[in-house]
Protein backbone atom coordinates (compact mmCIF):
# COMPACT_ATOMS: atom_id res chain seq x y z
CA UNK A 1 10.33 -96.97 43.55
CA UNK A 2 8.20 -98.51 41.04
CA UNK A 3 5.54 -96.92 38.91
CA UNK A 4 2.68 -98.64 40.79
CA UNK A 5 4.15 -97.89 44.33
CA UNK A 6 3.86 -94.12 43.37
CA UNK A 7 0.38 -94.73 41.97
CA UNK A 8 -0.51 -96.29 45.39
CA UNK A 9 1.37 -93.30 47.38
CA UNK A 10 -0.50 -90.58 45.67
CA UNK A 11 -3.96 -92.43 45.81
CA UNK A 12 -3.38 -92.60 49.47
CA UNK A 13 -2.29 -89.65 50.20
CA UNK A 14 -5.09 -88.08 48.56
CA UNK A 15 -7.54 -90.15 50.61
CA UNK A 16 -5.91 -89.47 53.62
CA UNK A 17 -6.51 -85.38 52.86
CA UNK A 18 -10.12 -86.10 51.30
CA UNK A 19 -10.76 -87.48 54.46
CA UNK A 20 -8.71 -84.85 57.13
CA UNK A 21 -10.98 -82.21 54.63
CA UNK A 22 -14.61 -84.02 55.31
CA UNK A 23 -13.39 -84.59 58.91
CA UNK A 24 -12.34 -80.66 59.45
CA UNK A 25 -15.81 -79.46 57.93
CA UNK A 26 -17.91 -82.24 59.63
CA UNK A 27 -16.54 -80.64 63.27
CA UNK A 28 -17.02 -77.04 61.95
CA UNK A 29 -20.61 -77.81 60.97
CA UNK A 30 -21.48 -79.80 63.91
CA UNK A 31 -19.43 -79.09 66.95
CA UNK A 32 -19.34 -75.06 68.72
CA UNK A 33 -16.46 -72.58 68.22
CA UNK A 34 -15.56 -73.03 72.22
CA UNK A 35 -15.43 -76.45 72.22
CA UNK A 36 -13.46 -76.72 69.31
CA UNK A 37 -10.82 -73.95 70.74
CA UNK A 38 -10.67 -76.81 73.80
CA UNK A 39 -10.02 -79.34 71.46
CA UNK A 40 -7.25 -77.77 70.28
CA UNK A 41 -5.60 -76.52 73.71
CA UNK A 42 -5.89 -80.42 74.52
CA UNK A 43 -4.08 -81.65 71.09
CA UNK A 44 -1.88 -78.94 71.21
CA UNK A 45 -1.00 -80.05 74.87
CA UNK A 46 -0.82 -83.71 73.98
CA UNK A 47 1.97 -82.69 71.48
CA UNK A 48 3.76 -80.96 74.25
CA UNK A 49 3.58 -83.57 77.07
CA UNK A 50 4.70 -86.11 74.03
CA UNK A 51 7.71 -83.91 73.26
CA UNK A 52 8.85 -83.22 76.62
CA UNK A 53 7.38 -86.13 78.87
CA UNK A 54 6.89 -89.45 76.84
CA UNK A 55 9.59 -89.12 73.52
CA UNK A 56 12.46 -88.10 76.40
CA UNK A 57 11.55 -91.02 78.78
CA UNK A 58 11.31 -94.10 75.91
CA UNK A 59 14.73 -92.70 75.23
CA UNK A 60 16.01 -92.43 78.85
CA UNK A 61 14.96 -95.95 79.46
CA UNK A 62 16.62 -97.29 76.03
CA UNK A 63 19.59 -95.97 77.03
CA UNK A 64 19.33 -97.61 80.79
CA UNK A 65 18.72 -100.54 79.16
CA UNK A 66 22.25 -100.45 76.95
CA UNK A 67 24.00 -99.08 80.26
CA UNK A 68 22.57 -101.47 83.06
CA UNK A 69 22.70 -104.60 80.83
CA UNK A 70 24.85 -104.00 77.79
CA UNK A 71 24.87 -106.35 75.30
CA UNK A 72 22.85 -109.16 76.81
CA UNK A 73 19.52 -107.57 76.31
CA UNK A 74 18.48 -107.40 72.27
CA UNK A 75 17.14 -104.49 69.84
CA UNK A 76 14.01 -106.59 70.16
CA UNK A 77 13.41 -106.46 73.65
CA UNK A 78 14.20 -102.93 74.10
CA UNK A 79 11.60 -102.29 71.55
CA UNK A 80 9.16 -104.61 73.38
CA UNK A 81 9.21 -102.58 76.62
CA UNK A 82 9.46 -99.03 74.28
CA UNK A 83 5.94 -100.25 73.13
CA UNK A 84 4.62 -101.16 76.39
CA UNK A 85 5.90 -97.46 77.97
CA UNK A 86 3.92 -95.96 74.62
CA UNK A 87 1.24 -97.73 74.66
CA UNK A 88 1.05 -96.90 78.22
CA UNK A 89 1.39 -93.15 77.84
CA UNK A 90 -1.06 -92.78 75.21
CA UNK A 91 -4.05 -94.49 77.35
CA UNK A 92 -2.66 -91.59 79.82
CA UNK A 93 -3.30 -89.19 78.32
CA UNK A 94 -6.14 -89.92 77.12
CA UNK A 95 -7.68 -90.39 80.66
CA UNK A 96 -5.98 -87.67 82.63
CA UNK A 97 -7.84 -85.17 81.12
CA UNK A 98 -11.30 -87.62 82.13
CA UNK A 99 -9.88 -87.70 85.99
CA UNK A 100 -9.10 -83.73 85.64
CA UNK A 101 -12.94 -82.72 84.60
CA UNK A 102 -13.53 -85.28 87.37
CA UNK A 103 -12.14 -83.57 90.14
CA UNK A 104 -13.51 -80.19 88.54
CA UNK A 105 -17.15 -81.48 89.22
CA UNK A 106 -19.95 -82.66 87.21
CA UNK A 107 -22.56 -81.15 86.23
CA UNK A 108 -25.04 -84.75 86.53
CA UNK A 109 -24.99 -87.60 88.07
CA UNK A 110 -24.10 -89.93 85.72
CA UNK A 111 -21.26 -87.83 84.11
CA UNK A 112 -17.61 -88.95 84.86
CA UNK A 113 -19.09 -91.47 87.71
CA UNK A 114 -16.49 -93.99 86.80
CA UNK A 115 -12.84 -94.42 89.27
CA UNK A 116 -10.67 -93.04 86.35
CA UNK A 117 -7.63 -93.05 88.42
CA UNK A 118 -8.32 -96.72 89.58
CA UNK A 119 -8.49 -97.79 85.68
CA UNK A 120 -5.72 -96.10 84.86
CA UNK A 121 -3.48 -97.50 87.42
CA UNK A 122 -5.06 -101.24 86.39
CA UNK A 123 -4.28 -100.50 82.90
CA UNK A 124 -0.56 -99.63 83.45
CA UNK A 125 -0.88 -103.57 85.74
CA UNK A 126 -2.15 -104.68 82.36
CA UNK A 127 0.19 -103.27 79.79
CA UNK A 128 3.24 -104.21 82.08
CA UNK A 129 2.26 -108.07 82.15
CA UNK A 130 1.47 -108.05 78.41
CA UNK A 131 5.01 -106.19 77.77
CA UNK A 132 6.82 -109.06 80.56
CA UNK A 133 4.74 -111.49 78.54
CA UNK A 134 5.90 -110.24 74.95
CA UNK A 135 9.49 -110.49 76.53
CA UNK A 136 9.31 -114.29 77.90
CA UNK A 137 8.08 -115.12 74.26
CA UNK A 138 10.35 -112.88 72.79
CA UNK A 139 12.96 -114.50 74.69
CA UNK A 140 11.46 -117.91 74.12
CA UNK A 141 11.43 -117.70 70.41
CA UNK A 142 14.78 -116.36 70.06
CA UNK A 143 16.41 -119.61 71.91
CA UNK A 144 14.59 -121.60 70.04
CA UNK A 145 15.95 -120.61 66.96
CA UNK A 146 19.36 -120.44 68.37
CA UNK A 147 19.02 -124.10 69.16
CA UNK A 148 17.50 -125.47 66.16
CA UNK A 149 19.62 -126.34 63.39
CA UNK A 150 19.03 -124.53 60.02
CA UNK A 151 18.10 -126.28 57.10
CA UNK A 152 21.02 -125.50 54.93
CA UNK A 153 23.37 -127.96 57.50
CA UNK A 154 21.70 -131.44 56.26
């Protein structure tokens, strides 16, 4: 590593804690005690359901993916539908815990009024085309540069 790279790494990572500081104090100042303490049952969960839920089934389906089609289907590909099944699980849970306080009740009218369940079942419509679309260009763009001929052969 050179001597700017570790120049750059400790200016960074003394932003990054400059601003985690100014962030902590801005939601002490600001936000109440109990809502805070929720905030952190609901991160704390969201590590959990990662852990146990999301990390487990990326992996599951990578190694489907070897098993059911061996070596036919590329590193990139299986990364392609990893990202789609992340991004996927990150937009839930952010919105489960929307449709939960939903189904709790609301305490006006226009609180929560939106189909959250709806959306999120559209949105996992919408990630899977974008991920089968990322694989047909994936797929695209790899046979075209098995077809054309590299520069070096002229």
């Amino acid at each position: 590593m050179t001597r700017g790279m570790r120049i750059w790494r400790v200016v960074l990572v003394l932003a990054g804690i400059a601003i985690a500081v100014l962030g902590a104090w801005i939601l002490v100042d600001t936000v109440a005690w109990v809502r805070i303490l929720g905030l952190a049952s609901w991160l704390a969960a969201a590590v959990v359901i990662h852990d146990a839920l999301i990390a487990p089934g990326v992996f599951a389906v990578d190694l489907a993916m070897r098993r059911i089609a061996g070596r036919r289907v590329g590193t990139g590909a299986i990364a392609i539908v990893q990202g789609g099944i992340v991004v996927g699980s990150v937009f839930t849970l952010i919105v489960v815990p929307e449709i939960v306080s939903q189904s709790l009740g609301k305490g006006t009218a226009t609180l929560l009024t939106p189909d959250y369940g709806m959306r999120l079942g559209a949105m996992w419509i919408v990630v899977a085309a974008l991920t089968a679309a990322a694989l047909v260009a994936y797929r695209l763009i790899r046979r075209r540069q098995k077809v054309r001929p590299s520069a070096d052969q002229d």
